[in-house]
C-alpha atoms as a PDB file:
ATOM      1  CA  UNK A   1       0.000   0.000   0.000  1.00  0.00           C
ATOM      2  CA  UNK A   2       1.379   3.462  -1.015  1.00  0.00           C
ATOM      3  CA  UNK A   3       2.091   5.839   1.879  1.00  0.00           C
ATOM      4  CA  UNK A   4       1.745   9.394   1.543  1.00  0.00           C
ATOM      5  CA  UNK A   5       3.941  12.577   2.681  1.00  0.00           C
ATOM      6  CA  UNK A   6       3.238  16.135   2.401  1.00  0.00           C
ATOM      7  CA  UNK A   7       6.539  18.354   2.219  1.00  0.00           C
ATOM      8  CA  UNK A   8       5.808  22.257   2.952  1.00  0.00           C
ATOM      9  CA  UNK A   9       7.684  25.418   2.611  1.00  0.00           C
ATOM     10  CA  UNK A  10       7.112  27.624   5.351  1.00  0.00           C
ATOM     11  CA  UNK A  11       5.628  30.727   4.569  1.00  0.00           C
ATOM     12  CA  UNK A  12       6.744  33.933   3.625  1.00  0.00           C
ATOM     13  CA  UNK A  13       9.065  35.225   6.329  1.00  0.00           C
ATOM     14  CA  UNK A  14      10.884  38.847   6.929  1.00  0.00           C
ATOM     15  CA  UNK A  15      14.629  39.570   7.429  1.00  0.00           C
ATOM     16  CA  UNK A  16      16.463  38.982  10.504  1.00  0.00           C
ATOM     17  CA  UNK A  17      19.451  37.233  12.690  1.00  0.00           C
ATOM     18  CA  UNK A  18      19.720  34.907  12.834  1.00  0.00           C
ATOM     19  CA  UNK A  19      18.518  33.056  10.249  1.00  0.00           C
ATOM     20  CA  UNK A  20      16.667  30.437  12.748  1.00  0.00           C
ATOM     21  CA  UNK A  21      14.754  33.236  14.345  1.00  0.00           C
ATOM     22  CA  UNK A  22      12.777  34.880  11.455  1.00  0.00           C
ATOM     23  CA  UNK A  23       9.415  35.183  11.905  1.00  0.00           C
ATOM     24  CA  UNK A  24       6.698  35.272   9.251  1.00  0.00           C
ATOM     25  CA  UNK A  25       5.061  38.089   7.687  1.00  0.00           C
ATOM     26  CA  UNK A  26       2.001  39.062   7.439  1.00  0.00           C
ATOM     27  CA  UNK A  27       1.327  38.051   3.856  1.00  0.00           C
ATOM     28  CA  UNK A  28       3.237  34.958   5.165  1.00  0.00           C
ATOM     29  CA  UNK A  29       0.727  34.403   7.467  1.00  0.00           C
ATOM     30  CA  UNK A  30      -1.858  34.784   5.212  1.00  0.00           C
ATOM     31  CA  UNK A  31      -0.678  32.290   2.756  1.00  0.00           C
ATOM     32  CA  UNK A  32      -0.340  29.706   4.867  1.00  0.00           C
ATOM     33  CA  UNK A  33      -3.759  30.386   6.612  1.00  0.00           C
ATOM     34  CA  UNK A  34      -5.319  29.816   2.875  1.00  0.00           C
ATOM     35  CA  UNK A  35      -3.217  26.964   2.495  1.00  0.00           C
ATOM     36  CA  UNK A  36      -4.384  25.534   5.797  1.00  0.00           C
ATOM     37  CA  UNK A  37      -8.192  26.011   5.303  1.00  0.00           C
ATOM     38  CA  UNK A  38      -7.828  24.548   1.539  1.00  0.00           C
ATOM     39  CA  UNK A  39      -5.975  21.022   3.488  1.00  0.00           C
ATOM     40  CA  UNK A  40      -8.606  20.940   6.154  1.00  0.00           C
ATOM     41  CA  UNK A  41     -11.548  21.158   3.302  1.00  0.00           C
ATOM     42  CA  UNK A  42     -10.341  18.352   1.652  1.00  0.00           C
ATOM     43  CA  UNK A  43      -8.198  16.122   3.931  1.00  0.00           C
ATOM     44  CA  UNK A  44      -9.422  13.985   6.654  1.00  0.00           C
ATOM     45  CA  UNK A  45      -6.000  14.746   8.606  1.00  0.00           C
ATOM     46  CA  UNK A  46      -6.990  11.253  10.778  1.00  0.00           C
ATOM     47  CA  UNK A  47      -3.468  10.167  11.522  1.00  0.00           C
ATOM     48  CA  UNK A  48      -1.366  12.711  10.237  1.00  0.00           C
ATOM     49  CA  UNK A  49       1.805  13.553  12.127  1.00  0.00           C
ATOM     50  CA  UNK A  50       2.641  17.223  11.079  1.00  0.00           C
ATOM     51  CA  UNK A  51       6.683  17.752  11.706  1.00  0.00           C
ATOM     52  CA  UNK A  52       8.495  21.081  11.198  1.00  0.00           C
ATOM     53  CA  UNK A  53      12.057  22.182  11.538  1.00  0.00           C
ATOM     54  CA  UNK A  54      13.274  24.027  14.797  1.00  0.00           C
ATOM     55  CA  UNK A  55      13.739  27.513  12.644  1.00  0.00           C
ATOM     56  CA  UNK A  56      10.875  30.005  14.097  1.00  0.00           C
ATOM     57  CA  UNK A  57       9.272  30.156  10.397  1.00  0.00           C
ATOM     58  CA  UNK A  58       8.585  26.861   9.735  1.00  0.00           C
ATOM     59  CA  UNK A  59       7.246  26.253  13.104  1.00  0.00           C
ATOM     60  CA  UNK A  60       5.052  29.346  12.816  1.00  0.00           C
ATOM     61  CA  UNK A  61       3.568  27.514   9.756  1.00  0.00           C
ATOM     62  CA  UNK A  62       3.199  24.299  11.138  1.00  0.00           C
ATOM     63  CA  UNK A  63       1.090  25.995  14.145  1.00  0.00           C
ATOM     64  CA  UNK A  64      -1.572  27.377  11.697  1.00  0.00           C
ATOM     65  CA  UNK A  65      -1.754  24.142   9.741  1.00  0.00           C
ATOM     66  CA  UNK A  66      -1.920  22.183  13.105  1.00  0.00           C
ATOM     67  CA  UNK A  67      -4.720  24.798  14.191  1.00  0.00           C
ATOM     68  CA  UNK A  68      -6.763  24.327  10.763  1.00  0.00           C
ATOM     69  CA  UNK A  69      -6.353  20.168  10.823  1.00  0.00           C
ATOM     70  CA  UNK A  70      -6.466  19.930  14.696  1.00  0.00           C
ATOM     71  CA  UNK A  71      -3.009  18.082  14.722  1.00  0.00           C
ATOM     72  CA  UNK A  72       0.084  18.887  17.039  1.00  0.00           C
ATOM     73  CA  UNK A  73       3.096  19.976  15.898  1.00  0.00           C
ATOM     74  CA  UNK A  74       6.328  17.673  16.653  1.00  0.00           C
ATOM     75  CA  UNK A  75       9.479  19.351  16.008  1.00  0.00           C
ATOM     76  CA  UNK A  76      12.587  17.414  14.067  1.00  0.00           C
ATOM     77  CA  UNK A  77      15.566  18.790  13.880  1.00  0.00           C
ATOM     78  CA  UNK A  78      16.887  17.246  11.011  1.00  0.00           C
ATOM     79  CA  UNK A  79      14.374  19.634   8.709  1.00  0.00           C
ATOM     80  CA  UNK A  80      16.500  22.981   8.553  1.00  0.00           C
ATOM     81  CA  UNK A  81      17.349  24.416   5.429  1.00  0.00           C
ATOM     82  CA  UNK A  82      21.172  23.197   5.915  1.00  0.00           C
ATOM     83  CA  UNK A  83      20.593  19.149   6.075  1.00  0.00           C
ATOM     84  CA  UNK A  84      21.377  16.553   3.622  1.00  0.00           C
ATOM     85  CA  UNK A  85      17.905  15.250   2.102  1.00  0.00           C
ATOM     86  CA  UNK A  86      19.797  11.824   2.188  1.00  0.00           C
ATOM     87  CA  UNK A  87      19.435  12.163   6.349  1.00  0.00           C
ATOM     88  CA  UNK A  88      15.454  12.799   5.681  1.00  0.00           C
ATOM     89  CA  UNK A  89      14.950   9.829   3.781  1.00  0.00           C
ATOM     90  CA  UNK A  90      17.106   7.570   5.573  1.00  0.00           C
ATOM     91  CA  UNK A  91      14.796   8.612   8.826  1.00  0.00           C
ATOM     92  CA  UNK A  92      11.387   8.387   6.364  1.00  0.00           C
ATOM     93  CA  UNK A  93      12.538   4.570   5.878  1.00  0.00           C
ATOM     94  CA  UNK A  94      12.557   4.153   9.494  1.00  0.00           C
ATOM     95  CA  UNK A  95       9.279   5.376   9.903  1.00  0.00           C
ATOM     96  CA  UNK A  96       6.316   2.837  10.611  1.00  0.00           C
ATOM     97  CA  UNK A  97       3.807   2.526   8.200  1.00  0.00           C
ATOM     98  CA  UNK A  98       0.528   3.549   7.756  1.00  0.00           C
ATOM     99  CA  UNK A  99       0.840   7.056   9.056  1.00  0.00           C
ATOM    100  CA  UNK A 100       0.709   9.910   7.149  1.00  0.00           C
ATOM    101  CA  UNK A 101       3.550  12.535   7.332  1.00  0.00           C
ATOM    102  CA  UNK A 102       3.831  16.112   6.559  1.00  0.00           C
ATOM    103  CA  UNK A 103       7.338  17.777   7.024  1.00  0.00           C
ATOM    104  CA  UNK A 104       7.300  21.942   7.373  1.00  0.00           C
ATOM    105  CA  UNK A 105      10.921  22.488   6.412  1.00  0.00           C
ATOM    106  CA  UNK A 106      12.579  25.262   4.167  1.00  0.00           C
ATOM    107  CA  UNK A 107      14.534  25.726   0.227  1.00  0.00           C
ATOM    108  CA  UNK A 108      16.931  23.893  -0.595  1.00  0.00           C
ATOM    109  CA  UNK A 109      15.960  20.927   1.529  1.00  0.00           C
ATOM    110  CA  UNK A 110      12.567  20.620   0.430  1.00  0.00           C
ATOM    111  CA  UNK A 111      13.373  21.064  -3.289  1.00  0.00           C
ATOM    112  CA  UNK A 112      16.635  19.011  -2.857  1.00  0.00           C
ATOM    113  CA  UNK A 113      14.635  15.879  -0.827  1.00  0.00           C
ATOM    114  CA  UNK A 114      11.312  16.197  -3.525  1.00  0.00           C
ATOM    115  CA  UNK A 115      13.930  15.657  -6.026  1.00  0.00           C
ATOM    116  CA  UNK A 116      15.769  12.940  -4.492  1.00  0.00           C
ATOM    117  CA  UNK A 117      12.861  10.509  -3.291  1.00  0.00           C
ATOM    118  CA  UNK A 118      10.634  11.321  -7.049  1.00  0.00           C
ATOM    119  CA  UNK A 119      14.051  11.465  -9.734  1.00  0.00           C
ATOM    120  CA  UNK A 120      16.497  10.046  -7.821  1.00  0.00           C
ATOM    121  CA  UNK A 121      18.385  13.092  -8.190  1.00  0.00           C
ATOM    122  CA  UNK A 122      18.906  16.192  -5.417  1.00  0.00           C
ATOM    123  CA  UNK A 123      19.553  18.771  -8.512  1.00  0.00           C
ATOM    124  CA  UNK A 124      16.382  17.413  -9.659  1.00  0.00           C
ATOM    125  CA  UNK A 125      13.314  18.796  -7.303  1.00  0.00           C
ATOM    126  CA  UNK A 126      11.177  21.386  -8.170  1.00  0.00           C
ATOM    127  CA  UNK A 127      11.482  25.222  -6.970  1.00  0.00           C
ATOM    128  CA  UNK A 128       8.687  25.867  -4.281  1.00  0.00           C
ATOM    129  CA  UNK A 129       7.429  29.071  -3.979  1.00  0.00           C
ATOM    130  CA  UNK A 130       6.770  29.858   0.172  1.00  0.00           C
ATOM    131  CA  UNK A 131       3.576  27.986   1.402  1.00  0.00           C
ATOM    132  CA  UNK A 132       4.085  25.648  -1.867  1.00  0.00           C
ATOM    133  CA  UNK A 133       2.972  21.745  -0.634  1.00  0.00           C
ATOM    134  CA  UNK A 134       3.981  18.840  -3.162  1.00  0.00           C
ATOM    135  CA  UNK A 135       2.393  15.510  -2.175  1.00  0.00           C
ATOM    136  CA  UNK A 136       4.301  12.438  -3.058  1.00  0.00           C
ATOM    137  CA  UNK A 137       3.393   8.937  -2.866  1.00  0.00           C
ATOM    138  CA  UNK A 138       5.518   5.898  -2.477  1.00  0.00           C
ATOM    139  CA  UNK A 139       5.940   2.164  -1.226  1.00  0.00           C
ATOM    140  CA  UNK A 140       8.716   3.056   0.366  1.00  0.00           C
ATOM    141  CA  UNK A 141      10.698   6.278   0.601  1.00  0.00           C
ATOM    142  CA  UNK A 142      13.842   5.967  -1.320  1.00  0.00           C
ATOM    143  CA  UNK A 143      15.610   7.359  -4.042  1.00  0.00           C
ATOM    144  CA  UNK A 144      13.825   7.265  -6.968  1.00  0.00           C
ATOM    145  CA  UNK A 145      10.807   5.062  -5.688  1.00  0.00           C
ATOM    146  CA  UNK A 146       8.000   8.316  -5.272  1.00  0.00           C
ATOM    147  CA  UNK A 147       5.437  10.010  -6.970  1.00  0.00           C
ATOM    148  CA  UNK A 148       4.559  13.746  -6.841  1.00  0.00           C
ATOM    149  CA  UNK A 149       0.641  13.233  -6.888  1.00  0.00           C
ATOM    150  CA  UNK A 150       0.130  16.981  -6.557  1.00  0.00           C
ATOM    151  CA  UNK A 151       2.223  20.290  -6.410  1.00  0.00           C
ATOM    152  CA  UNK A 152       0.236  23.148  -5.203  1.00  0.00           C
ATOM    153  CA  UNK A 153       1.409  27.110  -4.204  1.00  0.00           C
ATOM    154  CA  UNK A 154      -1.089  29.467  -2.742  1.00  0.00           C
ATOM    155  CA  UNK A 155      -0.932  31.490  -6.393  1.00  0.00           C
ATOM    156  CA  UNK A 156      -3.087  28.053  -7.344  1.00  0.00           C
ATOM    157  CA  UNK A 157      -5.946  28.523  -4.604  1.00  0.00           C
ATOM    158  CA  UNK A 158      -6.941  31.696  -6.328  1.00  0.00           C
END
């Protein structure tokens, strides 16, 4: 049976250092919070286990898609925009099945780990605009073995 994982950028976020304590905007805010109510009207998140890196942005986002789907947020630290996507999918393999996962994590990492687990390939994942979710499908998560189901930025929820 094919499990499923949601990978989001965080939301717009303003300047600042350092880099782990930027804070969304407001049009970051926004974005997500139409992103959010979009996922709860047409998920049932039963299950889901929403994860976001320790950076203040991501969690930020995580928090309003948590609020909308009525799911904690966990935080894992091996989501910041500095880790090796090889070091995500090596802890998505030891991951039990059945349980949908959505990771709140930042460019390059969720570009570079897209890539990696639907083309094999790191260089290979597509650009995500902030609040952008790509939904990928898989038997198991390695290299090469996924399929992006769905690719959606908040430009596409009108």
């Amino acid at each position: 049976m094919a499990e499923r994982l949601l990978i989001l950028r965080h939301g717009e976020a303003g300047p600042g250092v350092p880099d782990a304590e930027r804070e969304l905007t407001g049009q970051g805010s926004r974005e997500v919070a139409r992103l959010a109510a979009w996922l709860a009207a047409r998920d049932e998140p039963a299950g889901l286990r929403l994860l976001a890196s320790p950076y203040r942005r991501a969690r930020q986002t995580a928090a309003i898609i948590g609020e909308a789907l009525g799911v904690p947020v966990e935080t894992l630290p091996i989501i910041t925009p500095d880790d090796a996507p090889s070091t995500v999918a090596d802890w998505l393999l030891a991951q039990p099945e059945g349980r949908q996962l959505m990771l709140v994590s930042h460019m390059p990492l969720v570009g570079a780990l897209t890539g990696l687990l639907v083309e094999g390939r790191t260089d290979h994942g597509p650009g995500f605009p902030t609040a952008a979710l790509a939904e990928l499908e898989a038997e198991v998560w390695a290299a090469g073995c996924a399929r992006l189901t769905r690719f959606t930025a908040p430009a596409d929820l009108g």
